[in-house]
N, C-alpha and C. Protein backbone atom coordinates (compact mmCIF):
# COMPACT_ATOMS: atom_id res chain seq x y z
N UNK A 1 120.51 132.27 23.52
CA UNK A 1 119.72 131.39 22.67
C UNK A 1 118.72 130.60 23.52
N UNK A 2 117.68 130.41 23.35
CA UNK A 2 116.25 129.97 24.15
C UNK A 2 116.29 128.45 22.85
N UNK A 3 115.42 128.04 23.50
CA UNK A 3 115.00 126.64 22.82
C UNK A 3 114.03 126.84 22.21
N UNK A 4 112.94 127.94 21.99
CA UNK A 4 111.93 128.43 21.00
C UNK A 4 112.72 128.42 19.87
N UNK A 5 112.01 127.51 18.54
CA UNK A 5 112.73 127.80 17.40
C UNK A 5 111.20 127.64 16.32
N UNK A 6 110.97 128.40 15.34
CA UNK A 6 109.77 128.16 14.44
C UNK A 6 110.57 128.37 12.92
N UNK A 7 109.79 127.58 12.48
CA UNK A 7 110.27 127.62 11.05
C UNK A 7 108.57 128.53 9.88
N UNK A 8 109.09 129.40 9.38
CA UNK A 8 108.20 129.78 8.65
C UNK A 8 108.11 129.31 6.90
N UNK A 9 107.41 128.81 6.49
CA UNK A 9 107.09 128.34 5.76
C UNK A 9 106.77 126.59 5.08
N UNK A 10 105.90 126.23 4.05
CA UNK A 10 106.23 124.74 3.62
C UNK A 10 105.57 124.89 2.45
N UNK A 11 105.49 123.44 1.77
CA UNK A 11 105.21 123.64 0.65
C UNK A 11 105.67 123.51 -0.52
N UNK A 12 107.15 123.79 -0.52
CA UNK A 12 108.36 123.90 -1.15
C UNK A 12 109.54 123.12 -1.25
N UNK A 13 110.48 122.91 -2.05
CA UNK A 13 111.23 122.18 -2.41
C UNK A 13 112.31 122.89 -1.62
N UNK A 14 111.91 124.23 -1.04
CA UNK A 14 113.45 125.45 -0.35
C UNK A 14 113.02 124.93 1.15
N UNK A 15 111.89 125.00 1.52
CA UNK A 15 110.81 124.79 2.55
C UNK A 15 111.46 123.67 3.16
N UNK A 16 111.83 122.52 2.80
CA UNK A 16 111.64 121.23 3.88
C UNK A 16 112.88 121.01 3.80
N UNK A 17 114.06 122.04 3.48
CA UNK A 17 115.42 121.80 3.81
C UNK A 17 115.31 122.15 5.38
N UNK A 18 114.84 123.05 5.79
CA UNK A 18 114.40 123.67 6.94
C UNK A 18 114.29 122.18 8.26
N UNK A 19 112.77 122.08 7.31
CA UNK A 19 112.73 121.18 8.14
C UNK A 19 113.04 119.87 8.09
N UNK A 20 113.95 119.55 7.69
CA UNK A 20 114.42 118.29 7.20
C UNK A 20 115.69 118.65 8.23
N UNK A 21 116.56 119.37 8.38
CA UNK A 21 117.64 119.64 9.07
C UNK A 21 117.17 119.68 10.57
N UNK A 22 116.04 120.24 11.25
CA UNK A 22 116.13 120.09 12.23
C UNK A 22 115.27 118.70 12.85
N UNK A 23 114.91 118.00 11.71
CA UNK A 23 114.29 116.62 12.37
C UNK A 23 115.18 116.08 12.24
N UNK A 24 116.20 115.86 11.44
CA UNK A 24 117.68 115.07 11.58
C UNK A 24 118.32 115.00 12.93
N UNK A 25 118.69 116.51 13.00
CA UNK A 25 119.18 117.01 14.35
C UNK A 25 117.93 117.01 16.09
N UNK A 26 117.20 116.26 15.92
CA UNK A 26 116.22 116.06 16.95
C UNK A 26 115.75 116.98 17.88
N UNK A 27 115.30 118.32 17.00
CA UNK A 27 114.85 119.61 17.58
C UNK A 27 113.66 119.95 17.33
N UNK A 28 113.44 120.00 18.36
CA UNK A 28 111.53 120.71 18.64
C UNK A 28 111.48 122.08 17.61
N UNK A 29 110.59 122.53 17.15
CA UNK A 29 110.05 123.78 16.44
C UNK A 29 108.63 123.86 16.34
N UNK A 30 108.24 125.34 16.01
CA UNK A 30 106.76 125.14 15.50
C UNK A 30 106.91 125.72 13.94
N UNK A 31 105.48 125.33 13.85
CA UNK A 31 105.53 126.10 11.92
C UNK A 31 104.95 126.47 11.83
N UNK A 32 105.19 127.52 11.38
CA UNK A 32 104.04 128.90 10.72
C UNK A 32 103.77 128.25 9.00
N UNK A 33 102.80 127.72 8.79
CA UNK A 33 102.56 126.99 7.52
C UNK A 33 101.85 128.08 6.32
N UNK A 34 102.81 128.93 6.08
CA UNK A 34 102.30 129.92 4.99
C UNK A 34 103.15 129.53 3.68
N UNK A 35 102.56 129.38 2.58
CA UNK A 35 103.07 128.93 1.51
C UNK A 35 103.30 130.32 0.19
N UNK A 36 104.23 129.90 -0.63
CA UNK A 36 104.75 131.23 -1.41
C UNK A 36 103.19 132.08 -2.21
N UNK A 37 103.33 132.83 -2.64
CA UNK A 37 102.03 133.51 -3.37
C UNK A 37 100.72 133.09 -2.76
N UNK A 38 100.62 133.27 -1.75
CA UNK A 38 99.46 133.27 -0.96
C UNK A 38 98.94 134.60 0.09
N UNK A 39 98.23 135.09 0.68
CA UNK A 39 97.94 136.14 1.56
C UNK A 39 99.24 135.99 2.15
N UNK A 40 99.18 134.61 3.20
CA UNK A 40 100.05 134.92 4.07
C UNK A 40 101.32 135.17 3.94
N UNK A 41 102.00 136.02 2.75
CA UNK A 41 103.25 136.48 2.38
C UNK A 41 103.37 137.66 2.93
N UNK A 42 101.50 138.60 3.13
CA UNK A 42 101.50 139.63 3.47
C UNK A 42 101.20 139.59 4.78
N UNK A 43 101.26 139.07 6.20
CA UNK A 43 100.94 138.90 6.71
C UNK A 43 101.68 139.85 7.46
N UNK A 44 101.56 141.06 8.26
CA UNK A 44 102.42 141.74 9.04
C UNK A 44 103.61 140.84 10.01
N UNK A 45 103.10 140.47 10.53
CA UNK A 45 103.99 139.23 11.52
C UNK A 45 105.60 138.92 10.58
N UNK A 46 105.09 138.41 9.00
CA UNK A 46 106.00 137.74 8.54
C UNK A 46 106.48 138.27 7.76
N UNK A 47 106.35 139.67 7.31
CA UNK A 47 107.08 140.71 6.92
C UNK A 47 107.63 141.57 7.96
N UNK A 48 107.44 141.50 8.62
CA UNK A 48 108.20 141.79 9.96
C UNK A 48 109.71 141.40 9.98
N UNK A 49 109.45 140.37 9.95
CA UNK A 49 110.75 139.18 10.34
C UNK A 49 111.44 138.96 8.52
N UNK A 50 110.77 139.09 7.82
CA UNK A 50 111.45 139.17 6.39
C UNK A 50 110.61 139.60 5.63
N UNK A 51 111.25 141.33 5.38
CA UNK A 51 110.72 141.84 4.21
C UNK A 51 110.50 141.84 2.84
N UNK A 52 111.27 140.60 2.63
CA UNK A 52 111.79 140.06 1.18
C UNK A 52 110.72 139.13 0.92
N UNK A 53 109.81 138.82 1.78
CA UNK A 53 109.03 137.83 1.86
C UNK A 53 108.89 136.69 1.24
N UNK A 54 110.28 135.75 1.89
CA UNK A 54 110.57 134.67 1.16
C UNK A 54 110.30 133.50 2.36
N UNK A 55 110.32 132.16 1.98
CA UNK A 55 110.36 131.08 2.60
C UNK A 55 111.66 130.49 2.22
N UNK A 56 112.26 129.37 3.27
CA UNK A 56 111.49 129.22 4.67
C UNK A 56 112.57 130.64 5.55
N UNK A 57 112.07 130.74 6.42
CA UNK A 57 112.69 131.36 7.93
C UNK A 57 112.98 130.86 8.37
N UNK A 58 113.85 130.67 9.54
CA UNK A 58 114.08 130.37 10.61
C UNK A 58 114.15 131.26 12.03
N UNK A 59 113.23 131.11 13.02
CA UNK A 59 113.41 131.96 14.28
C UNK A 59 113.86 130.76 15.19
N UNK A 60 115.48 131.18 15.50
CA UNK A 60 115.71 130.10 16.72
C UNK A 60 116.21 131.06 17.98
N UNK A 61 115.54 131.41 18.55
CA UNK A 61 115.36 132.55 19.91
C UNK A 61 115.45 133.54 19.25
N UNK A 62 116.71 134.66 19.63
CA UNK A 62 117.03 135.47 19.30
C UNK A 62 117.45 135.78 17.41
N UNK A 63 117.77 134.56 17.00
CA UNK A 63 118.09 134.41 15.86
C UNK A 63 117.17 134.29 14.73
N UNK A 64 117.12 135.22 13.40
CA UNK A 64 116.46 135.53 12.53
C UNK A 64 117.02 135.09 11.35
N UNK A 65 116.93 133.89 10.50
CA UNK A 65 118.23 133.67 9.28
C UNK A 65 117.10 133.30 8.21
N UNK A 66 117.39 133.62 7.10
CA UNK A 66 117.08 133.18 5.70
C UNK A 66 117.79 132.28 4.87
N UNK A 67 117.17 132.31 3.65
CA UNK A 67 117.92 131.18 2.85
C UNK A 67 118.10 130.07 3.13
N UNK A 68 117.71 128.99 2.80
CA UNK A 68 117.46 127.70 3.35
C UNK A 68 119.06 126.96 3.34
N UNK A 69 119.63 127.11 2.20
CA UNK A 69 121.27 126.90 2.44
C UNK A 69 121.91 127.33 3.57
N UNK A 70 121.87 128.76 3.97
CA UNK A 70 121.92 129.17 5.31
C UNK A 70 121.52 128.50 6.77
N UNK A 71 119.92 128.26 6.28
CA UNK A 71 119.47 127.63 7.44
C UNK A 71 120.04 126.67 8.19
N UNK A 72 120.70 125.39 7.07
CA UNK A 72 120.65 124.30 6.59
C UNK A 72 122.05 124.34 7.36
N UNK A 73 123.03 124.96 6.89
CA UNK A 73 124.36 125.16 7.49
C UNK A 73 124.14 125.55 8.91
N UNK A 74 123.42 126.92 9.65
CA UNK A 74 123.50 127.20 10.76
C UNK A 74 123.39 125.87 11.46
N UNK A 75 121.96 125.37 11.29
CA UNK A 75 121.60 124.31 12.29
C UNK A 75 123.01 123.57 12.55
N UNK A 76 123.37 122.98 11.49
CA UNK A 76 124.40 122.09 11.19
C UNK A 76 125.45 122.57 11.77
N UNK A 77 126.02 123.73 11.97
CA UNK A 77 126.86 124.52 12.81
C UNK A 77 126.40 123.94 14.12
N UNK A 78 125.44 124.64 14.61
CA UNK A 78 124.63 124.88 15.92
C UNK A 78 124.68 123.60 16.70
N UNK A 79 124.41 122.86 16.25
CA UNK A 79 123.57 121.64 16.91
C UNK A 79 124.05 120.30 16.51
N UNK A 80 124.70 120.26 15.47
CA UNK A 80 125.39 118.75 15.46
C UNK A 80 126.08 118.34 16.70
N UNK A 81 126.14 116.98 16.64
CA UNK A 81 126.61 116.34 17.56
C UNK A 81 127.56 115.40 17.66
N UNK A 82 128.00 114.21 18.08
CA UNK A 82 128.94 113.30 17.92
C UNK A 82 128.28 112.22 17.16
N UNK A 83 126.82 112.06 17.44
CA UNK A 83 126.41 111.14 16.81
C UNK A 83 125.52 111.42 15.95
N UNK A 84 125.21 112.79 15.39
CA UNK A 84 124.12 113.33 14.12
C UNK A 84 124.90 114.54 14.13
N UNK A 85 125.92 114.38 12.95
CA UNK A 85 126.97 115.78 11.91
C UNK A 85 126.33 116.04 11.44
N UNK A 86 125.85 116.90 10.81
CA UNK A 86 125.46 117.54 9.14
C UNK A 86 126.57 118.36 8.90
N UNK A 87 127.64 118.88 9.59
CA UNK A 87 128.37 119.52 9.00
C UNK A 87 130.26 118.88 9.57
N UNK A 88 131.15 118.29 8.73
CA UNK A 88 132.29 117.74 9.13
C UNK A 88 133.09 118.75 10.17
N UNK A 89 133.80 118.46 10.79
CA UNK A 89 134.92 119.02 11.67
C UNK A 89 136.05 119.56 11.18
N UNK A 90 136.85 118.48 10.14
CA UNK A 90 137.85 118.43 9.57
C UNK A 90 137.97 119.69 8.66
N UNK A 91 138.78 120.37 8.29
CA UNK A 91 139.12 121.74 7.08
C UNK A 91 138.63 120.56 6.29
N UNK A 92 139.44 119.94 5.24
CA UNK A 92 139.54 119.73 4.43
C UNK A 92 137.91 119.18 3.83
N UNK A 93 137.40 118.44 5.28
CA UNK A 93 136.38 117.88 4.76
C UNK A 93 134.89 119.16 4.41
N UNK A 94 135.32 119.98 5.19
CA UNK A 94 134.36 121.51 5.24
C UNK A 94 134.92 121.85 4.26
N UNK A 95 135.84 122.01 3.42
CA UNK A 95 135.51 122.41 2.48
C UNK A 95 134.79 121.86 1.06
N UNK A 96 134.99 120.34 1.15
CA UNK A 96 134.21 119.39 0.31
C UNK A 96 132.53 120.02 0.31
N UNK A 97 132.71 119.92 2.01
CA UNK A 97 130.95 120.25 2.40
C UNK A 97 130.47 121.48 1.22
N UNK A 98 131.21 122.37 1.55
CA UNK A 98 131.30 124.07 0.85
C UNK A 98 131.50 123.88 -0.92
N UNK A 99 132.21 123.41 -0.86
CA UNK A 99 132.14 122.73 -2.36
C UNK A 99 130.72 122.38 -3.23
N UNK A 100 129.97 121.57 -2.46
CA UNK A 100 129.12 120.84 -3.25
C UNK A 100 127.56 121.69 -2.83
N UNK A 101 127.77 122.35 -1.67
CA UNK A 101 126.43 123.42 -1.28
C UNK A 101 126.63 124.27 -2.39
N UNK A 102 128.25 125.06 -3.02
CA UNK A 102 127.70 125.68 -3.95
C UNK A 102 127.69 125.52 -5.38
N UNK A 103 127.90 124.26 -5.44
CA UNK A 103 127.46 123.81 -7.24
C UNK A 103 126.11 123.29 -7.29
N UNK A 104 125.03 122.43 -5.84
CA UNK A 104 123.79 122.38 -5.47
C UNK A 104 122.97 123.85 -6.23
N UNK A 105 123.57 124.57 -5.29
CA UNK A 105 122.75 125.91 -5.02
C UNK A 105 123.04 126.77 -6.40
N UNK A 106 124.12 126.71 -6.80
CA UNK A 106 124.82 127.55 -8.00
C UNK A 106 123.98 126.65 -9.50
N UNK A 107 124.30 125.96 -9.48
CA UNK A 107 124.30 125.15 -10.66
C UNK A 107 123.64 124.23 -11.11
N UNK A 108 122.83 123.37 -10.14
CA UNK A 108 121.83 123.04 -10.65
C UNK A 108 120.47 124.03 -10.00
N UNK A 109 120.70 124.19 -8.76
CA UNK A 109 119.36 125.30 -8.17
C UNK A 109 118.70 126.41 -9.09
N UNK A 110 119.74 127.12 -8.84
CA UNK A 110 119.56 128.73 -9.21
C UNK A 110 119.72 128.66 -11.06
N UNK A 111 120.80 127.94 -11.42
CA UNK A 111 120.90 128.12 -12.94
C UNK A 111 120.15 127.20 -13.61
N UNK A 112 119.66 126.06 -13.44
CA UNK A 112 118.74 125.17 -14.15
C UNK A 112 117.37 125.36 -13.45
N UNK A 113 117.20 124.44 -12.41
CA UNK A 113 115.53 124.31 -11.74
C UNK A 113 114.74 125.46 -11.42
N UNK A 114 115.32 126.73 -10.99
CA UNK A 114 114.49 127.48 -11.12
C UNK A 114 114.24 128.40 -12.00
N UNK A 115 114.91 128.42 -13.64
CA UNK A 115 114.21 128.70 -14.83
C UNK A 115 113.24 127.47 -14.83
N UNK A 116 113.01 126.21 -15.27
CA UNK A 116 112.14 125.56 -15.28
C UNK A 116 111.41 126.09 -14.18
N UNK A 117 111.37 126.26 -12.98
CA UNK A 117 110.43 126.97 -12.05
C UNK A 117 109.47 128.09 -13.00
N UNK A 118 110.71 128.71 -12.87
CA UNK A 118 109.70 130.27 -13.42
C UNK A 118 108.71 130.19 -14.53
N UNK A 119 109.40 129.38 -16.33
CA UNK A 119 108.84 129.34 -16.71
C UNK A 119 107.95 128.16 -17.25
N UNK A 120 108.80 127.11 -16.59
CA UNK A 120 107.27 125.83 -16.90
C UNK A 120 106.04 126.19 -15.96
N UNK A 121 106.83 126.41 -14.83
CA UNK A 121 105.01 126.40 -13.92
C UNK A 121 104.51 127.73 -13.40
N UNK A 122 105.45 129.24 -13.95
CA UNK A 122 104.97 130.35 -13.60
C UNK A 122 104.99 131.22 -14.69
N UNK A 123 104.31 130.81 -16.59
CA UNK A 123 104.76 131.62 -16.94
C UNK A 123 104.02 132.86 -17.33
N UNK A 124 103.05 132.73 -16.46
CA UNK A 124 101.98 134.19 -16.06
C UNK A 124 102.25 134.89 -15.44
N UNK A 125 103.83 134.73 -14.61
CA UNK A 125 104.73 135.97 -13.58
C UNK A 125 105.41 136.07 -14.68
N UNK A 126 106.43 134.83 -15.12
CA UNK A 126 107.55 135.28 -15.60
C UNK A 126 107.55 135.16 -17.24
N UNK A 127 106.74 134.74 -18.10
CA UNK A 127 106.87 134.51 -19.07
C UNK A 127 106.87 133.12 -20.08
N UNK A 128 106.98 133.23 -21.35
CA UNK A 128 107.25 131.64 -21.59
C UNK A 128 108.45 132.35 -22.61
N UNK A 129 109.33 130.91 -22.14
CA UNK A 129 110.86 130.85 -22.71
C UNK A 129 111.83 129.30 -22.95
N UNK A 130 111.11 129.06 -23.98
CA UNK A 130 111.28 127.95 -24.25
C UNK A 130 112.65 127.29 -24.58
N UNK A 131 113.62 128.58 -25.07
CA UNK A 131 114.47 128.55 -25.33
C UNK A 131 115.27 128.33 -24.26
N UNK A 132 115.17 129.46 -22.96
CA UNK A 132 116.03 129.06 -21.50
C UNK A 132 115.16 127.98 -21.07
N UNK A 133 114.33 127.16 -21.12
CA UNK A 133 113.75 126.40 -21.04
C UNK A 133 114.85 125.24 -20.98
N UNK A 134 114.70 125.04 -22.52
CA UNK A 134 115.67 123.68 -22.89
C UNK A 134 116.79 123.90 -23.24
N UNK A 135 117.61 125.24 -22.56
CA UNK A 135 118.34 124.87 -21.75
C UNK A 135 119.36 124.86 -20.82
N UNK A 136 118.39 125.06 -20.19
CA UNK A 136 118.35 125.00 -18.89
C UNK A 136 118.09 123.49 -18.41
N UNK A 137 117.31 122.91 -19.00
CA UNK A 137 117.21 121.27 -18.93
C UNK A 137 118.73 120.45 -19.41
N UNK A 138 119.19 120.82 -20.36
CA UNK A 138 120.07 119.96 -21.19
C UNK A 138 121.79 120.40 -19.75
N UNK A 139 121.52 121.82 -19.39
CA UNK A 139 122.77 122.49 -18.62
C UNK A 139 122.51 121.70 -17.10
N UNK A 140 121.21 121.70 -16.98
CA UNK A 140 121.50 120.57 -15.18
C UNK A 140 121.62 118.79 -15.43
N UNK A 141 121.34 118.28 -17.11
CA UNK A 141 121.79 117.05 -17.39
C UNK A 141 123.01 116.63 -17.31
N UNK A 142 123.52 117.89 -18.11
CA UNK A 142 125.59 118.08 -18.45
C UNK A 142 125.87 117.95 -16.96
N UNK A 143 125.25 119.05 -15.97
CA UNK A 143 125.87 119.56 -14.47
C UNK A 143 125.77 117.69 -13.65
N UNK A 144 124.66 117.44 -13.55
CA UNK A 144 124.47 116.69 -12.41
C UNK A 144 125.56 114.94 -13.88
N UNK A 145 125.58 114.93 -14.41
CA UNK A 145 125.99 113.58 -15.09
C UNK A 145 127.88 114.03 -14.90
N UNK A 146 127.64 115.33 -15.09
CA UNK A 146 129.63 115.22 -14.51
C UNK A 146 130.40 115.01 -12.83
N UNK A 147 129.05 115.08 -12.44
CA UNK A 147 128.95 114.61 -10.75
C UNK A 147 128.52 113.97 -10.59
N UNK A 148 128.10 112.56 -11.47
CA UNK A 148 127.41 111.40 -11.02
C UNK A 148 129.04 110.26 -10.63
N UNK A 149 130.55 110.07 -11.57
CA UNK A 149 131.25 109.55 -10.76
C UNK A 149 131.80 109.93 -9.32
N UNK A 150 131.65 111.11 -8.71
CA UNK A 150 132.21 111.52 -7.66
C UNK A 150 131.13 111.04 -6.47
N UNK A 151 129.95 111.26 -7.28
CA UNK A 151 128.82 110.55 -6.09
C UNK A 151 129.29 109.40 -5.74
N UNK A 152 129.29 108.49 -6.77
CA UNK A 152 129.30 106.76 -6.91
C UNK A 152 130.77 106.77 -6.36
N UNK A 153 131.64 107.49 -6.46
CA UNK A 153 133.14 106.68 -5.51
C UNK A 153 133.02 107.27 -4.31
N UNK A 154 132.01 108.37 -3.90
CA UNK A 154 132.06 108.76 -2.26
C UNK A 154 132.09 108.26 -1.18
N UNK A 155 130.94 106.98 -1.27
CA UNK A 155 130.64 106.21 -0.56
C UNK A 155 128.71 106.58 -0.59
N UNK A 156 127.86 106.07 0.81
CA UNK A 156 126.81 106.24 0.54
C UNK A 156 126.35 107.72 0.54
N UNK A 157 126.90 108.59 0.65
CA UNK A 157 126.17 110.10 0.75
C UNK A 157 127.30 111.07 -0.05
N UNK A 158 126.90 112.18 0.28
CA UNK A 158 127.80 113.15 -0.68
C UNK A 158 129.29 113.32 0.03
N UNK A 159 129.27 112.97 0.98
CA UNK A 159 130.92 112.95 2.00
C UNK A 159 131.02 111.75 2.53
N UNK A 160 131.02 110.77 2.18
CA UNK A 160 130.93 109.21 2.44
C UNK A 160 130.29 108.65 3.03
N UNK A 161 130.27 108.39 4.51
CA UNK A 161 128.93 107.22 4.88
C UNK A 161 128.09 107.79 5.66
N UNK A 162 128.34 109.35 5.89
CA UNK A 162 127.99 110.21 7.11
C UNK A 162 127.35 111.17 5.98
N UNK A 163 125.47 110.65 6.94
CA UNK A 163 124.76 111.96 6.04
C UNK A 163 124.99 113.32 6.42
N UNK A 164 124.91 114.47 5.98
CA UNK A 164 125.23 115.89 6.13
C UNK A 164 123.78 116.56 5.03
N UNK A 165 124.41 118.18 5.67
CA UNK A 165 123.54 118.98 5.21
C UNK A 165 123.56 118.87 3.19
N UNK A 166 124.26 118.68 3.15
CA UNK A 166 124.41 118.84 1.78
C UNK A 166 123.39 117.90 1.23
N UNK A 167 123.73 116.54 1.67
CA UNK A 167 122.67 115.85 1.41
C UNK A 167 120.97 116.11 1.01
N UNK A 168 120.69 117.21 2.26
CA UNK A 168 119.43 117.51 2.12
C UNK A 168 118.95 118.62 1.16
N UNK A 169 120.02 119.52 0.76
CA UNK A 169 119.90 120.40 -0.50
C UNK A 169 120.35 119.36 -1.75
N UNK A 170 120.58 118.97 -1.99
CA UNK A 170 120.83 117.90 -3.06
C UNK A 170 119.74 116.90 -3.24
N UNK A 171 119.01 116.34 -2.23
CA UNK A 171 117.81 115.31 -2.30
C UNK A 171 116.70 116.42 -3.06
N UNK A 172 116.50 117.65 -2.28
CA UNK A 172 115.42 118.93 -2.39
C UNK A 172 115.89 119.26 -4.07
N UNK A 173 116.60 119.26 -4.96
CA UNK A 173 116.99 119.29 -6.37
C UNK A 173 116.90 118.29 -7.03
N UNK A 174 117.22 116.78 -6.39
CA UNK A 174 116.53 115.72 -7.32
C UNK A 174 115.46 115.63 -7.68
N UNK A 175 114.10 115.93 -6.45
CA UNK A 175 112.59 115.71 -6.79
C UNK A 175 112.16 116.71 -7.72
N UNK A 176 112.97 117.83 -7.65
CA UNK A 176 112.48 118.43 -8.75
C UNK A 176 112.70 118.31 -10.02
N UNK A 177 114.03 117.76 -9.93
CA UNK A 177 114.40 117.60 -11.07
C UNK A 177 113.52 116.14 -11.72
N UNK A 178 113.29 115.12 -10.72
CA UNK A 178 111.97 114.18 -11.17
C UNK A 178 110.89 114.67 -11.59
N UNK A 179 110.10 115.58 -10.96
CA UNK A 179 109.28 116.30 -11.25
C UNK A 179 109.26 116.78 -12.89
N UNK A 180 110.45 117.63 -13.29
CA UNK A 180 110.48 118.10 -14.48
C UNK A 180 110.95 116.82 -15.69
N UNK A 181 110.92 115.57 -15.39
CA UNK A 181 111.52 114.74 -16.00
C UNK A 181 113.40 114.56 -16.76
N UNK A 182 113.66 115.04 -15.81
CA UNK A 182 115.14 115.35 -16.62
C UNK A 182 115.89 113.57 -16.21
N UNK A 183 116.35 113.78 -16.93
CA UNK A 183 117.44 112.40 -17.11
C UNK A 183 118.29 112.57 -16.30
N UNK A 184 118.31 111.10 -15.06
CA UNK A 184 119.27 111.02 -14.20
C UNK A 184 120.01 110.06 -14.43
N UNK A 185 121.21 109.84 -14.36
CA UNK A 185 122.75 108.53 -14.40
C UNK A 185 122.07 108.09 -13.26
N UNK A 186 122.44 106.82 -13.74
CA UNK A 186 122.12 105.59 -12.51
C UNK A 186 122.85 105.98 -11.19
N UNK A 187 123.85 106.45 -11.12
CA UNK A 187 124.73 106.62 -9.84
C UNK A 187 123.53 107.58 -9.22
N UNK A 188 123.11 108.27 -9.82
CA UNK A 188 122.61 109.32 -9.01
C UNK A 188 121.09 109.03 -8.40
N UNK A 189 120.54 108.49 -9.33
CA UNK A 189 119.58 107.37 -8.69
C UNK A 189 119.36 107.06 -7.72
N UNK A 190 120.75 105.99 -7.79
CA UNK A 190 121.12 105.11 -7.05
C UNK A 190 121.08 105.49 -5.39
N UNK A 191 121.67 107.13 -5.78
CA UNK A 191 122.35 107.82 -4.53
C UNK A 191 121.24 108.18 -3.70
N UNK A 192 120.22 108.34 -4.65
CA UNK A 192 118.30 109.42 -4.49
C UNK A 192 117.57 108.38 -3.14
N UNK A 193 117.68 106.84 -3.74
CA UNK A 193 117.29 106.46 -3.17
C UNK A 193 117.85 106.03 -1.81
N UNK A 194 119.05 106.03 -1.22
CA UNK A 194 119.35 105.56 -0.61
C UNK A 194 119.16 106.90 0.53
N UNK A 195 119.28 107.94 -0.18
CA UNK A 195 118.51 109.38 1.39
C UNK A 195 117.57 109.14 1.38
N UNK A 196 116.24 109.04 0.42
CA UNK A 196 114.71 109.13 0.52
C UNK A 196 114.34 107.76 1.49
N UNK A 197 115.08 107.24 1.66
CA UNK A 197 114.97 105.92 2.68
C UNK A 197 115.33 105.89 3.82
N UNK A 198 115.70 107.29 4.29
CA UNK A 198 115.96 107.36 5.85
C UNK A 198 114.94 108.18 6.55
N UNK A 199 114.29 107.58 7.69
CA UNK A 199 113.55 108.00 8.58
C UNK A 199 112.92 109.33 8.34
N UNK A 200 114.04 109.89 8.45
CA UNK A 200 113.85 111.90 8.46
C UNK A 200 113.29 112.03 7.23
N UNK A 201 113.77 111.77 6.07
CA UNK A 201 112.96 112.66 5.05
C UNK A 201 111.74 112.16 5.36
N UNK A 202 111.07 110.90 5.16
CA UNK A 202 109.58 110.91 5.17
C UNK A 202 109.04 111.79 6.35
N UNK A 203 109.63 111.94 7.64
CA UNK A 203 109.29 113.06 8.45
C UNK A 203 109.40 114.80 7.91
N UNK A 204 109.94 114.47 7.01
CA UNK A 204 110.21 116.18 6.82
C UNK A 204 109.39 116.19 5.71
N UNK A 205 109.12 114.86 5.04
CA UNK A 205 107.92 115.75 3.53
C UNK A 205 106.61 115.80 4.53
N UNK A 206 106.57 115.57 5.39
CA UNK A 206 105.08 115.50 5.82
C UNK A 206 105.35 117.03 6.66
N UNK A 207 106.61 117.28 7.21
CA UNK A 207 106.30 118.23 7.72
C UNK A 207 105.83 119.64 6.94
N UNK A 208 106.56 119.25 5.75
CA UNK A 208 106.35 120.36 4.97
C UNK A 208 105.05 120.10 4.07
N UNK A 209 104.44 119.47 4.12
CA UNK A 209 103.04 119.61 3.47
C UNK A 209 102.09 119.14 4.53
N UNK A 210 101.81 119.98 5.77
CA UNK A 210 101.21 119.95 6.60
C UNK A 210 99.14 119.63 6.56
């Protein structure tokens, strides 16, 4: 493993998990700043390295990983420390971690926000569907309001006072979910603001909208 690490892509709500994880973790990278449906999807270089031609990438030396959940975990594997975790030590508490990456990624990601993706703001790819539309809105209200007491008794983050990766896939689903106006419980709010107020994210939205 070399200390060359680049992150490909920004722009995105998948995008600045990337880099949000390694400004936490206090690691140099460069960025290849190509954004989704643009030329540079076709760019030989970056179909090279992923033929699927998705954002973000990660090249950390030898290492080639996708999926920003992935990413998000490796680093957090890789590189935590004694005094900046993103990912717990403990079983029990790794599995909390594992827990909540996949109801993030499962359940509000993939099954609510990105139908509103596709068809509020793409529906010249994908169509208009008003019906998975709303709901798909009403199913990440139900999702995120039956996880608003577990937030509020955690302590300040999603595993108590110690921010983690999860955190940063969970912040990357609130703005969108602001974005689309969906109704948030105060706990969760509550919770929004207290990550969007640490150092790193304002470093990582800038990184990602370069």
């Amino acid at each position: 493993m070399t200390d060359k690490r680049t992150v490909w892509g920004v722009g995105t709500s998948r995008t600045i998990r990337a880099h949000w994880a390694l400004i936490e973790l206090g690691l140099d990278y460069e960025t290849q700043p190509i954004r989704p449906r643009t030329p540079g999807m076709d760019d030989a270089a970056f179909v090279a390295i992923n033929p699927r031609k998705k954002v973000p990438v990660l090249q950390d030396g030898t290492l080639t990983i996708s999926e920003s959940p992935a990413i998000v975990s490796y680093l957090a594997e890789r590189y935590s420390t004694d005094t900046t975790r993103l990912i717990p030590e403990a079983i029990e508490d790794r599995a909390r971690y594992f827990e909540w990456q996949s109801f993030i990624t499962m359940e509000l990601d993939a099954t609510s926000l990105y139908v509103l993706r596709r068809h509020v703001d793409l529906p010249s790819i994908y169509g208009e569907a008003s019906v998975a539309v709303d709901t798909a809105r009403a199913y990440f209200e139900r999702m995120i309001g039956a996880a608003a007491p577990d937030v509020a008794a955690g302590g300040q983050y999603l595993l108590g006072d110690t921010f983690s990766g999860v955190d940063i896939l969970m912040q990357s689903c609130l703005f969108f979910a602001e974005r689309y106006k969906l109704d948030l419980p105060r706990e969760i709010i509550d919770y929004r603001e207290r990550v969007t107020a640490r150092p790193g994210y304002a470093k990582a939205l800038a990184a990602n909208n370069p």
